[in-house]
Protein backbone atom coordinates (compact mmCIF):
# COMPACT_ATOMS: atom_id res chain seq x y z
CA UNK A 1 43.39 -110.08 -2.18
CA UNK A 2 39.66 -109.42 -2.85
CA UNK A 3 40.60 -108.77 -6.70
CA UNK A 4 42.22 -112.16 -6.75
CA UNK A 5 39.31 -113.98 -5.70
CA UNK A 6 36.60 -112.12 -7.57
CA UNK A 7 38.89 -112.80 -10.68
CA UNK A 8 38.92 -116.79 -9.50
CA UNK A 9 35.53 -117.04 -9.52
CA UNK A 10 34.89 -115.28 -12.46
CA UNK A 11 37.12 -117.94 -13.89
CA UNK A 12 35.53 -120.32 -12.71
CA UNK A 13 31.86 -119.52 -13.82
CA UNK A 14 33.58 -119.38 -17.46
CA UNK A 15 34.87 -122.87 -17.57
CA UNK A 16 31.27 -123.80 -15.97
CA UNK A 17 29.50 -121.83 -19.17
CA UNK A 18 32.36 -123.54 -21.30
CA UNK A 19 31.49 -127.29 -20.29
CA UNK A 20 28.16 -126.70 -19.98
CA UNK A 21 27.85 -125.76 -23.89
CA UNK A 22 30.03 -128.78 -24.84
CA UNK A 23 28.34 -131.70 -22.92
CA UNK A 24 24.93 -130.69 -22.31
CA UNK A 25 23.67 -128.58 -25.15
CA UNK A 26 23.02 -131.74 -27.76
CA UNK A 27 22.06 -131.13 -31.54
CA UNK A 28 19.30 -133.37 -31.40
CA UNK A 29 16.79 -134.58 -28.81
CA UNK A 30 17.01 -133.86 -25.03
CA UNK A 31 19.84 -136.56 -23.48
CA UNK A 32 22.85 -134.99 -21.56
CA UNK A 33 26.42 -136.34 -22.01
CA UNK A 34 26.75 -139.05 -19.12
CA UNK A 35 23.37 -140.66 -20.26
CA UNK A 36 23.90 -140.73 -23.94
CA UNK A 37 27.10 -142.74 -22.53
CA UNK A 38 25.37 -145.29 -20.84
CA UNK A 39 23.13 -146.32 -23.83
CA UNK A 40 26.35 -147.13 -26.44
CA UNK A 41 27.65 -150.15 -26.05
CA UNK A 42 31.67 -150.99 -25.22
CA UNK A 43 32.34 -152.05 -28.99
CA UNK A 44 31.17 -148.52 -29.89
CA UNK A 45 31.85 -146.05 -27.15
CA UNK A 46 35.20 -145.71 -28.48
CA UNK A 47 34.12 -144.62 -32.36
CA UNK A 48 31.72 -142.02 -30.57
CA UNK A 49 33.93 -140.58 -27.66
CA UNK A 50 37.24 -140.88 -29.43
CA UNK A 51 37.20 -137.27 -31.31
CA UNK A 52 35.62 -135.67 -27.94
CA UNK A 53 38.88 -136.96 -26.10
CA UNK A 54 41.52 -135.82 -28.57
CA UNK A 55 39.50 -132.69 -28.11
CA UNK A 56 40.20 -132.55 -24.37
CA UNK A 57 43.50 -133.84 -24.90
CA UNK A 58 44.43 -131.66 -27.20
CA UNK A 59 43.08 -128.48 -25.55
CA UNK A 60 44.50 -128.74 -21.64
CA UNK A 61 47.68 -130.18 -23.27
CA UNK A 62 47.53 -126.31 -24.54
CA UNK A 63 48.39 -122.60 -23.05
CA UNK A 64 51.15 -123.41 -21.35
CA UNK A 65 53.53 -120.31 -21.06
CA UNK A 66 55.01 -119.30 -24.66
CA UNK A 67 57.85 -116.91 -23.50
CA UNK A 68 61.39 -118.50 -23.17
CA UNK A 69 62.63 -115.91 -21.36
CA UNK A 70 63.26 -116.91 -17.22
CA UNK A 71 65.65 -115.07 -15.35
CA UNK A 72 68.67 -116.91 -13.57
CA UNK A 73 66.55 -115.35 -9.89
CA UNK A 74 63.98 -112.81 -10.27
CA UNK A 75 60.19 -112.28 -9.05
CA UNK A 76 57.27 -113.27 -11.53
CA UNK A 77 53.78 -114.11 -10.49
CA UNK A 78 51.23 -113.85 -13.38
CA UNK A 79 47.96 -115.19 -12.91
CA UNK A 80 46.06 -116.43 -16.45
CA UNK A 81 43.43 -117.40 -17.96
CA UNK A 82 43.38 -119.24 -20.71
CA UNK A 83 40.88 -120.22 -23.63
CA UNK A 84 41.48 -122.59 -26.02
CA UNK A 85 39.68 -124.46 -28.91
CA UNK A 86 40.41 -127.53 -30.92
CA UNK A 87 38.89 -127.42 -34.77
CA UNK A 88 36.36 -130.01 -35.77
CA UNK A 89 36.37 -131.05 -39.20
CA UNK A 90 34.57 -133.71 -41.03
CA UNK A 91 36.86 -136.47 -40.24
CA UNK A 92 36.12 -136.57 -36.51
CA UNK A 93 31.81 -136.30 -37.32
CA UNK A 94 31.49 -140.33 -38.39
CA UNK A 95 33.30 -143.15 -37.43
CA UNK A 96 32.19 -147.12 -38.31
CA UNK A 97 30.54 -148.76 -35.89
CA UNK A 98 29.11 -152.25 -35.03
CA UNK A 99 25.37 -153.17 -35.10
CA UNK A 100 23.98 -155.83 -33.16
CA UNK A 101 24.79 -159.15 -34.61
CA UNK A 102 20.84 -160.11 -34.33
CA UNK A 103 20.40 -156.94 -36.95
CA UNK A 104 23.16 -156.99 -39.25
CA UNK A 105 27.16 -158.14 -39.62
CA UNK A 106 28.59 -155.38 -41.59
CA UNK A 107 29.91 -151.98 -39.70
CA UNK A 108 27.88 -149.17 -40.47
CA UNK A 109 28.99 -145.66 -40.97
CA UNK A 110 27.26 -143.12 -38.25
CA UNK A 111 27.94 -140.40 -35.75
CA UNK A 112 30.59 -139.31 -33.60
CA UNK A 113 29.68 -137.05 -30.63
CA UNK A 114 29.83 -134.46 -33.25
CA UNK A 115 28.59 -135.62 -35.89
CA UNK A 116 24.34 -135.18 -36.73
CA UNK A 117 21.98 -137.84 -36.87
CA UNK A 118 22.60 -141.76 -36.39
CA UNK A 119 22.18 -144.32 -38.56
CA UNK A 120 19.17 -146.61 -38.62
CA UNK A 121 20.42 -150.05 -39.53
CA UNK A 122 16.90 -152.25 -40.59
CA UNK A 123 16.83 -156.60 -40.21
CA UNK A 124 16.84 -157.83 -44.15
CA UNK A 125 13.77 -160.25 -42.69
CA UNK A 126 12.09 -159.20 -39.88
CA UNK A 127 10.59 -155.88 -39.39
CA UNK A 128 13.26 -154.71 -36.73
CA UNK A 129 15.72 -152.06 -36.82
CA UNK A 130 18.33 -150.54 -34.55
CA UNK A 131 19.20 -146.72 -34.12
CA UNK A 132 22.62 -145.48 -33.43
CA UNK A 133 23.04 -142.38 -31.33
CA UNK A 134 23.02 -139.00 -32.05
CA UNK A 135 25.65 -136.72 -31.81
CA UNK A 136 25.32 -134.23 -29.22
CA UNK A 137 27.29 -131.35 -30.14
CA UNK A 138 27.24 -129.46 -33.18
CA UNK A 139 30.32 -127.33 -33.68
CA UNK A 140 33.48 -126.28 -35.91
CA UNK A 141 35.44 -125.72 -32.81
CA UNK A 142 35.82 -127.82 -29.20
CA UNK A 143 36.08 -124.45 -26.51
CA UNK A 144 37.72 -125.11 -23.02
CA UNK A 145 38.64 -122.45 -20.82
CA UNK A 146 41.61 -122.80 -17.65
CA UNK A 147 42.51 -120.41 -15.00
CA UNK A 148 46.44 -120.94 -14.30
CA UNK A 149 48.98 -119.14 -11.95
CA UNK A 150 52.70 -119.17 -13.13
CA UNK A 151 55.49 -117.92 -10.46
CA UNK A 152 58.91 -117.53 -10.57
CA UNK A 153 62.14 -117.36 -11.19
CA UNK A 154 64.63 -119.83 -8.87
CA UNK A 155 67.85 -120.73 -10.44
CA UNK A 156 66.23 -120.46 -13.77
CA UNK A 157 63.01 -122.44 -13.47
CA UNK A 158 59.23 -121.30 -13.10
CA UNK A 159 56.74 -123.19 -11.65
CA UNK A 160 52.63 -123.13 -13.59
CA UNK A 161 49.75 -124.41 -12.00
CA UNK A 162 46.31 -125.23 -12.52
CA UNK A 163 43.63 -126.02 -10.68
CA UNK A 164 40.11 -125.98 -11.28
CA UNK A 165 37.07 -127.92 -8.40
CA UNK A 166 33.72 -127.00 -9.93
CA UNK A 167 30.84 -129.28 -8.02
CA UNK A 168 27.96 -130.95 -9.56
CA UNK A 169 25.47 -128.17 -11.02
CA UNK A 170 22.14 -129.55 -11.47
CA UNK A 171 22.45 -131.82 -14.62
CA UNK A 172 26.11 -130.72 -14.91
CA UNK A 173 28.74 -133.05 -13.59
CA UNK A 174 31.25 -132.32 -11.59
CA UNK A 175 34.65 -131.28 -12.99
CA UNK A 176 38.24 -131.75 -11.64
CA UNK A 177 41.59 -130.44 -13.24
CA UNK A 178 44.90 -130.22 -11.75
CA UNK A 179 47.92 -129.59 -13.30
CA UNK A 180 51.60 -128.60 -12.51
CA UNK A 181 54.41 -127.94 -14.55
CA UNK A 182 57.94 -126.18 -14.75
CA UNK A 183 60.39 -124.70 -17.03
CA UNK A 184 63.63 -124.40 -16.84
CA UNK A 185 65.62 -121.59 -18.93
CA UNK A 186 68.36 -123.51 -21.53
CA UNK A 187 69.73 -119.63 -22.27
CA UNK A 188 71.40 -119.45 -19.22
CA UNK A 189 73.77 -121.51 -20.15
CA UNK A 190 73.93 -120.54 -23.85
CA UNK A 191 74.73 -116.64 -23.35
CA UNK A 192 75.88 -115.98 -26.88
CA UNK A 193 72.82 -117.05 -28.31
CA UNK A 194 70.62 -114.00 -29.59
CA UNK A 195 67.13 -115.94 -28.38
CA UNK A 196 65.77 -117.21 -24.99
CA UNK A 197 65.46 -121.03 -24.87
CA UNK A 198 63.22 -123.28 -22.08
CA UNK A 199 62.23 -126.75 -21.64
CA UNK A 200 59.33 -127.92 -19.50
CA UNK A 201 57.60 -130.63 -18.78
CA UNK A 202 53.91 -131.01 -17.34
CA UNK A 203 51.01 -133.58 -15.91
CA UNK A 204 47.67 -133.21 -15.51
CA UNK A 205 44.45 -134.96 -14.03
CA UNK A 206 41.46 -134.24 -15.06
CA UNK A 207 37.85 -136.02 -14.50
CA UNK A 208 34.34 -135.71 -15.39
CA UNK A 209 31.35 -137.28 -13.30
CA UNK A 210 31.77 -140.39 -12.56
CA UNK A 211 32.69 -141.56 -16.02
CA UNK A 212 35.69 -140.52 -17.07
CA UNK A 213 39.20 -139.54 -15.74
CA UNK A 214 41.85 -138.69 -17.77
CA UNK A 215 46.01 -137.73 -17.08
CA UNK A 216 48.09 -135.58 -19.44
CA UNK A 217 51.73 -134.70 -20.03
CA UNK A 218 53.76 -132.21 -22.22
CA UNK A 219 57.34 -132.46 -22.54
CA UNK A 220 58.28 -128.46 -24.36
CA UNK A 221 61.03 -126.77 -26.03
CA UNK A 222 60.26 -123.69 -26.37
CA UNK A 223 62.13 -120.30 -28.01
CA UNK A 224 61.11 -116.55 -27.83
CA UNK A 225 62.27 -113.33 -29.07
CA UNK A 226 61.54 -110.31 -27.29
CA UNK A 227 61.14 -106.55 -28.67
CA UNK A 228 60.05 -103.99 -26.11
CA UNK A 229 56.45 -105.07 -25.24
CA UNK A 230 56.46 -107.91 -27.91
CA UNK A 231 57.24 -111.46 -27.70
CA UNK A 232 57.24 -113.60 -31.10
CA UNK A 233 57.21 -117.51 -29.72
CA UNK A 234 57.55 -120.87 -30.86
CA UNK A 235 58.00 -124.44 -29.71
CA UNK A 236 57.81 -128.11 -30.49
CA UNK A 237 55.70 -130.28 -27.90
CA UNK A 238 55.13 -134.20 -27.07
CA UNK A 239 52.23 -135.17 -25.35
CA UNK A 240 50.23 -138.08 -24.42
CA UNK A 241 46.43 -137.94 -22.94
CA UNK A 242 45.58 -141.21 -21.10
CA UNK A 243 41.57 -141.34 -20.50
CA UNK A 244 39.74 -144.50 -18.43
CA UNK A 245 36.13 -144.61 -19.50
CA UNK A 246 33.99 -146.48 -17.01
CA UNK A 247 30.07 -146.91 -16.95
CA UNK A 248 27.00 -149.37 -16.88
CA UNK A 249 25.50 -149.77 -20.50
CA UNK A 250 21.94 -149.59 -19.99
CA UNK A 251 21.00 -150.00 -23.61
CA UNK A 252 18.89 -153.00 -24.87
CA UNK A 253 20.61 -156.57 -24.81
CA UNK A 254 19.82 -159.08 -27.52
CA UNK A 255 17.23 -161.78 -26.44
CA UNK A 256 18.96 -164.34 -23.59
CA UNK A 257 22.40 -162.31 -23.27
CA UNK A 258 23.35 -162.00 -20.06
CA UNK A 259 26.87 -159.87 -21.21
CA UNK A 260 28.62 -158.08 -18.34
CA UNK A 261 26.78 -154.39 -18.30
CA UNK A 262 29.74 -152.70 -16.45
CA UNK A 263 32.15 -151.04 -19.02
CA UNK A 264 35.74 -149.87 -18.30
CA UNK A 265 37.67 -148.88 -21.41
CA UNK A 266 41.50 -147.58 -21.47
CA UNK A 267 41.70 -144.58 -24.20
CA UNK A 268 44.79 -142.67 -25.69
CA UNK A 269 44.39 -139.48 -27.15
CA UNK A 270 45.73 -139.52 -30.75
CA UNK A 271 47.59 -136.06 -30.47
CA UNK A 272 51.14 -137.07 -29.83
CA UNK A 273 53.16 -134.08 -31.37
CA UNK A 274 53.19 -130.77 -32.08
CA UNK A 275 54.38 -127.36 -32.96
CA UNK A 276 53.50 -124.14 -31.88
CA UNK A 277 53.66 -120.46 -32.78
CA UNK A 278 52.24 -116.93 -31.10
CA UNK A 279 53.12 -113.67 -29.98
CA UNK A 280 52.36 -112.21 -26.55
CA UNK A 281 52.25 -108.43 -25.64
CA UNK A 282 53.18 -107.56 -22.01
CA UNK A 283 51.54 -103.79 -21.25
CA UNK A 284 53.00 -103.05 -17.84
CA UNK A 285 50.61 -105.95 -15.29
CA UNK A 286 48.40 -106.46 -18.39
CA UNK A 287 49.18 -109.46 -20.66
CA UNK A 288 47.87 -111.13 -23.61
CA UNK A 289 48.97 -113.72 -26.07
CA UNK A 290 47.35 -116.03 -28.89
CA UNK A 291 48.84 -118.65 -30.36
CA UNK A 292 48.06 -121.74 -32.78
CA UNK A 293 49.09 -125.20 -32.32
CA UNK A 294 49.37 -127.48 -35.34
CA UNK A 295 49.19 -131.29 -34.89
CA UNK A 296 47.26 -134.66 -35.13
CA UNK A 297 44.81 -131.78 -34.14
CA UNK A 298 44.44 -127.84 -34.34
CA UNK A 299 44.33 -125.78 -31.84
CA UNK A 300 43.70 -122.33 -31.07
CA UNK A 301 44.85 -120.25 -27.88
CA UNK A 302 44.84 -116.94 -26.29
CA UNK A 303 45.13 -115.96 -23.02
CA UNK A 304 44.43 -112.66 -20.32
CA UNK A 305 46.64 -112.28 -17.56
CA UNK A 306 47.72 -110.05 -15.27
CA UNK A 307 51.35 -109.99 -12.64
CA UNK A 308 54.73 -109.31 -13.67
């Protein structure tokens, strides 16, 4: 029992030093995630946000179990953990955004929360200008990190879950994720067939301060092919990442608006399918797998665990 716990909260200080590094650490000046936020307005936060969220999306939409193989009744209880990383390419470092109407009409081109410096749009008169954002994180890959417990078999079906209650941490906001899922085995009823087949399904919350909240779901089909201590594994997934944005702009206002300064914004993450390919290698109580995920999105996983 004491190994259980010292390997939770090592877990858990490894997602802390993962979301640390992706919403606090910015690539230029000194503003943290939640207040960089509160200075875009609504007709922009989406541009800027939207690659962070098909990030997020994308990654805890990931690691699930690859192995098809469940047993009709048997014992399995495997505790994970899980890293995972979505690539960032030039597409998601720019997207158009809207100046103020008092400064110019046309949408200007500038940067995404990972993109580098933002534009200055200048007034073709008067001597003002206006200054887009800066990205804040400057990176070819989005890391995440989640602890998960998978445990098994009943009539064919395992049962993953995740959970992860880290508190506020100085400048850090506090982070929620829960998420349940189960798989059921398709082989069982297919005996001549010389692989293992599942299908699973699986929701998720997850929230960050007190801006956004976000729920996820994977419908899986998964197959597997086992030799001794390897497992070659592949699957086809459909998922959809629902995120409400909600905060109080406190940007400048043009002269005499009195606009509403409370923002709410519904988001959907743009990953919707994907496939998926890995291998896993089960050394007696020790396990490990990576595997890549190709989509709207790519994504990279790989995974320590240890059970049977």
């Amino acid at each position: 029992m004491k190994s259980f716990y010292r390997m939770w909260s090592i877990m858990r200080v490894g997602i802390v030093i993962v979301l640390f590094t992706v919403l606090t650490l910015p690539s230029s000046g000194q503003n943290t995630f939640e207040e960089t936020i509160e200075k875009i307005t609504s007709d922009n936060v989406r541009g800027y946000i939207q690659p962070m969220l098909d990030g997020f999306g994308a990654n805890i939409n990931s690691g699930f179990p690859g192995s098809a193989r469940i047993k009709k009744m048997g014992l399995t209880f495997k505790l994970q953990f899980v890293g995972m990383g979505t690539l960032i390419g030039d597409a998601e470092k720019s997207y158009m955004a809207t100046p103020p109407e008092h400064i110019a009409q046309e949408p200007v081109q500038t940067a995404t929360v990972f993109g580098g410096d933002g534009a200055v749009v200048e007034h073709p008169v008067y001597p003002l200008n206006y200054k887009f954002q800066n990205g804040l994180i400057d990176a070819s890959i989005m890391p995440f990190a989640i602890p998960q417990l998978t445990i098994g078999d009943v009539f064919g079906t395992q049962m993953t879950i995740r959970y992860v209650p880290i508190p506020e941490i100085d400048d850090f906001p506090k982070v929620n994720l829960f998420g349940i899922g189960v798989r059921h085995s398709i082989s069982q009823y297919l005996p001549l067939v010389p692989v293992d087949l599942a299908a699973g399904v699986f929701y998720q919350t997850f929230s960050i301060g007190d801006h956004l909240d976000s729920k996820a779901t994977a419908l899986t089909a998964q197959v597997s092919k086992t030799f001794l201590v390897l497992t070659l594994y592949g699957g086809l997934q459909y998922e959809t990442t629902d995120v409400n944005l909600s905060y109080t702009y406190t940007g400048p206002l043009p002269p005499g608006d009195q606009s509403d300064r409370n923002v709410s914004i519904d988001l959907k993450g743009e990953n919707k399918f994907r496939a998926t390919a890995g291998v896993s290698l089960a050394l007696g109580i020790l396990h490990l797998h990576t595997d890549i995920s190709v989509g709207k999105v790519t994504v990279i996983s790989a995974g320590l665990g240890f059970g049977i």
